[in-house]
Protein backbone atom coordinates (compact mmCIF):
# COMPACT_ATOMS: atom_id res chain seq x y z
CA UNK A 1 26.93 7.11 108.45
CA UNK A 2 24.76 9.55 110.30
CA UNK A 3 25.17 10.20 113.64
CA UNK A 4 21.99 11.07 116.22
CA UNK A 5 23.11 12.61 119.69
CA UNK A 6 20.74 11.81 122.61
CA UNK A 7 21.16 12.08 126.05
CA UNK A 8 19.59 10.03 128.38
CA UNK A 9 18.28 9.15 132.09
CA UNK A 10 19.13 6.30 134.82
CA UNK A 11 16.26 7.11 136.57
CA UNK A 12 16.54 6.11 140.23
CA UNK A 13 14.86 5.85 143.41
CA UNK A 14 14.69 5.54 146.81
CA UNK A 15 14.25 1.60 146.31
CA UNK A 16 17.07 1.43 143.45
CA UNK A 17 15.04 0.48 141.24
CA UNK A 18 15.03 2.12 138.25
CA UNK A 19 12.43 3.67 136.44
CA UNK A 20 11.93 2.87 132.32
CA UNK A 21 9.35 3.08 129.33
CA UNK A 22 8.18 0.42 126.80
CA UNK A 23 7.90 1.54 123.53
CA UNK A 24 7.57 0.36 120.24
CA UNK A 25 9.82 1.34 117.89
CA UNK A 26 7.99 1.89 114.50
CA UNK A 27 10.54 2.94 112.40
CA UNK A 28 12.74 0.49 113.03
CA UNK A 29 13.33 -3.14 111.04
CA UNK A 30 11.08 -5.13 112.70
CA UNK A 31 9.42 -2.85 114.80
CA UNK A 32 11.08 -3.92 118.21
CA UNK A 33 9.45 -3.25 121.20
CA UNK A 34 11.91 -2.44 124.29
CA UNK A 35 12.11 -1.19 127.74
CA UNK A 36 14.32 1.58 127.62
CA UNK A 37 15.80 4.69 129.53
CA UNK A 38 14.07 8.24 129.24
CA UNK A 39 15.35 10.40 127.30
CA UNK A 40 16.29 11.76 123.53
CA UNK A 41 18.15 13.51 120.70
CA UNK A 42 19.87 16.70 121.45
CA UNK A 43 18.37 19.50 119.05
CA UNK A 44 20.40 22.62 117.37
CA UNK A 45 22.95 23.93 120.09
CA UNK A 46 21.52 22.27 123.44
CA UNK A 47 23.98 20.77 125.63
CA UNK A 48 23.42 17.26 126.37
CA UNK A 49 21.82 18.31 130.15
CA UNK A 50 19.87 21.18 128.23
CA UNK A 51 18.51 18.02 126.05
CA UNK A 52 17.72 15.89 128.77
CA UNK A 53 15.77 18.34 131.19
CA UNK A 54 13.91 18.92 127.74
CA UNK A 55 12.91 15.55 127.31
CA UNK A 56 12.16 14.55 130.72
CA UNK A 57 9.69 17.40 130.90
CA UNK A 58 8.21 16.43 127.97
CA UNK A 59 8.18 12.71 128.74
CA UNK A 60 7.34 13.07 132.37
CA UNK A 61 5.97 16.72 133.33
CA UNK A 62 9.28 16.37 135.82
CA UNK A 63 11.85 19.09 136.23
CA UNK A 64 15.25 18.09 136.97
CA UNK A 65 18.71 19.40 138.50
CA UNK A 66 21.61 17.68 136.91
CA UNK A 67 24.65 18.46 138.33
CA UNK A 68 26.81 15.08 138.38
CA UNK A 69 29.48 13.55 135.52
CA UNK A 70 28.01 11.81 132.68
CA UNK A 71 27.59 7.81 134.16
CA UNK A 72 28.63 6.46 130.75
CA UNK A 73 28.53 7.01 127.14
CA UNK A 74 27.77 4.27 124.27
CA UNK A 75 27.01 4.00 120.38
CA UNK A 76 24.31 1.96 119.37
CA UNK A 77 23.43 0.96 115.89
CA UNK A 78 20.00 1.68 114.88
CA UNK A 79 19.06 -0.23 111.63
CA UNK A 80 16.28 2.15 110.30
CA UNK A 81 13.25 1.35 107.73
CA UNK A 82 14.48 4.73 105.65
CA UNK A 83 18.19 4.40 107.22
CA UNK A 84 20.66 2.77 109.39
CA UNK A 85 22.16 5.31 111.77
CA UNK A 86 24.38 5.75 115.03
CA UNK A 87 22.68 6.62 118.30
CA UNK A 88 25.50 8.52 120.39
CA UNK A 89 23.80 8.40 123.66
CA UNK A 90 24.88 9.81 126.78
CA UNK A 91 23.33 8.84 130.24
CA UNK A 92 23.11 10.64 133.41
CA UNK A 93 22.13 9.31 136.63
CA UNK A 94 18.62 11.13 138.24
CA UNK A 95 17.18 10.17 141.50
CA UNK A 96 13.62 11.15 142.38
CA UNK A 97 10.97 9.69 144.57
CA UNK A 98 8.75 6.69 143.79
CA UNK A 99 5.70 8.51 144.26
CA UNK A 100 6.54 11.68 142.15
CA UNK A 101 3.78 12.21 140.13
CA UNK A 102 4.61 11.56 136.33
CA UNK A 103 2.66 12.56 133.09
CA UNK A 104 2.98 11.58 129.71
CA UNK A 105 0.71 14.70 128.26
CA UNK A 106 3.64 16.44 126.56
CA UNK A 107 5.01 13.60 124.72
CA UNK A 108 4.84 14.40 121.30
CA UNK A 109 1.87 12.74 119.25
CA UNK A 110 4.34 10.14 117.69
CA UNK A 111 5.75 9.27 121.48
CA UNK A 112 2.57 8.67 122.90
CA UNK A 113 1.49 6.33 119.26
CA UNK A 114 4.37 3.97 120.15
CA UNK A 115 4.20 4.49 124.20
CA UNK A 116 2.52 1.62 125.97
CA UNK A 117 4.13 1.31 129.38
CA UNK A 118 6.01 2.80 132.41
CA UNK A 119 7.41 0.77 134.92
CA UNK A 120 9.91 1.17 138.20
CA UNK A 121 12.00 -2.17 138.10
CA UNK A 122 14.75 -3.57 140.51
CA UNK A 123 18.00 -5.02 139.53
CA UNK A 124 17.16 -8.38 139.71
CA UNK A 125 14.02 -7.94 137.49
CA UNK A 126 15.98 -6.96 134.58
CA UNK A 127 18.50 -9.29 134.89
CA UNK A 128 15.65 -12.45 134.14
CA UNK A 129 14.40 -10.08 131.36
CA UNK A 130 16.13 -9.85 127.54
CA UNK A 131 13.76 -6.95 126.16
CA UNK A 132 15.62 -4.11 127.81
CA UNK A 133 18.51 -1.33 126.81
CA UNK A 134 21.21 -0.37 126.85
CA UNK A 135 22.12 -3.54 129.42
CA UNK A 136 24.73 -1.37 130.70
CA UNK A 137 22.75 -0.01 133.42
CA UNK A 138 22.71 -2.88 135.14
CA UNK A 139 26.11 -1.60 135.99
CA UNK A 140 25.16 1.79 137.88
CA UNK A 141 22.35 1.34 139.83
């Protein structure tokens, strides 16, 4: 079975709360619609930090230090329209202000298709809500 490397963000900040998307995920069985972590696959010979400061630029017009441990890493199975596949993912733990000033303009065209939300949330938000991964978060912030 294929396997897709992504690294990915806890977002954090000064409230802990943490900071996700919604997106729709189109190609997908059943095209799911999630609140999930920043973040994405690791091209060619990045390193998983080299992938992530990638992506969060792209995803948020942020630039990032990342200098800590990876927080945790877990395989997810994706069950694709064209193919099933392992998602590798590896998350890192980012704090930045609640008022940093975040842009979605260099998502790529297919991001900001299936983009429809970005939201700070607290612990005990997610915890009443079921549409949200990986629930593993809920352990680190």
């Amino acid at each position: 079975m294929r396997i897709r490397k992504c690294a990915r963000a806890v977002i954090t900040n000064e409230y802990h709360e943490i900071l996700l998307q919604k997106f729709e995920f189109t190609d997908v069985i059943g095209n799911v619609v999630l609140w999930v972590t920043l973040g994405g696959g690791i091209k060619g010979k990045e390193t998983p930090i080299e992938a992530l400061k990638r992506e969060l630029r792209e995803e948020l017009g942020i630039v990032v230090d990342i200098h800590d441990e990876p927080l945790f890493e877990i395989d997810v199975f994706i069950e694709g329209k064209s193919d099933s596949f392992i998602s590798r993912e590896i998350y890192y733990k980012i704090t930045i202000q609640s008022d940093t000033i975040l842009s979605i303009e260099n998502m790529t065209e297919k991001e900001k298709d299936t983009f429809i939300d970005l939201k700070w949330w607290s612990k005990e938000e997610l915890k009443k809500i079921k549409n949200f991964a990986p629930r593993e978060i809920l352990n680190y912030f």
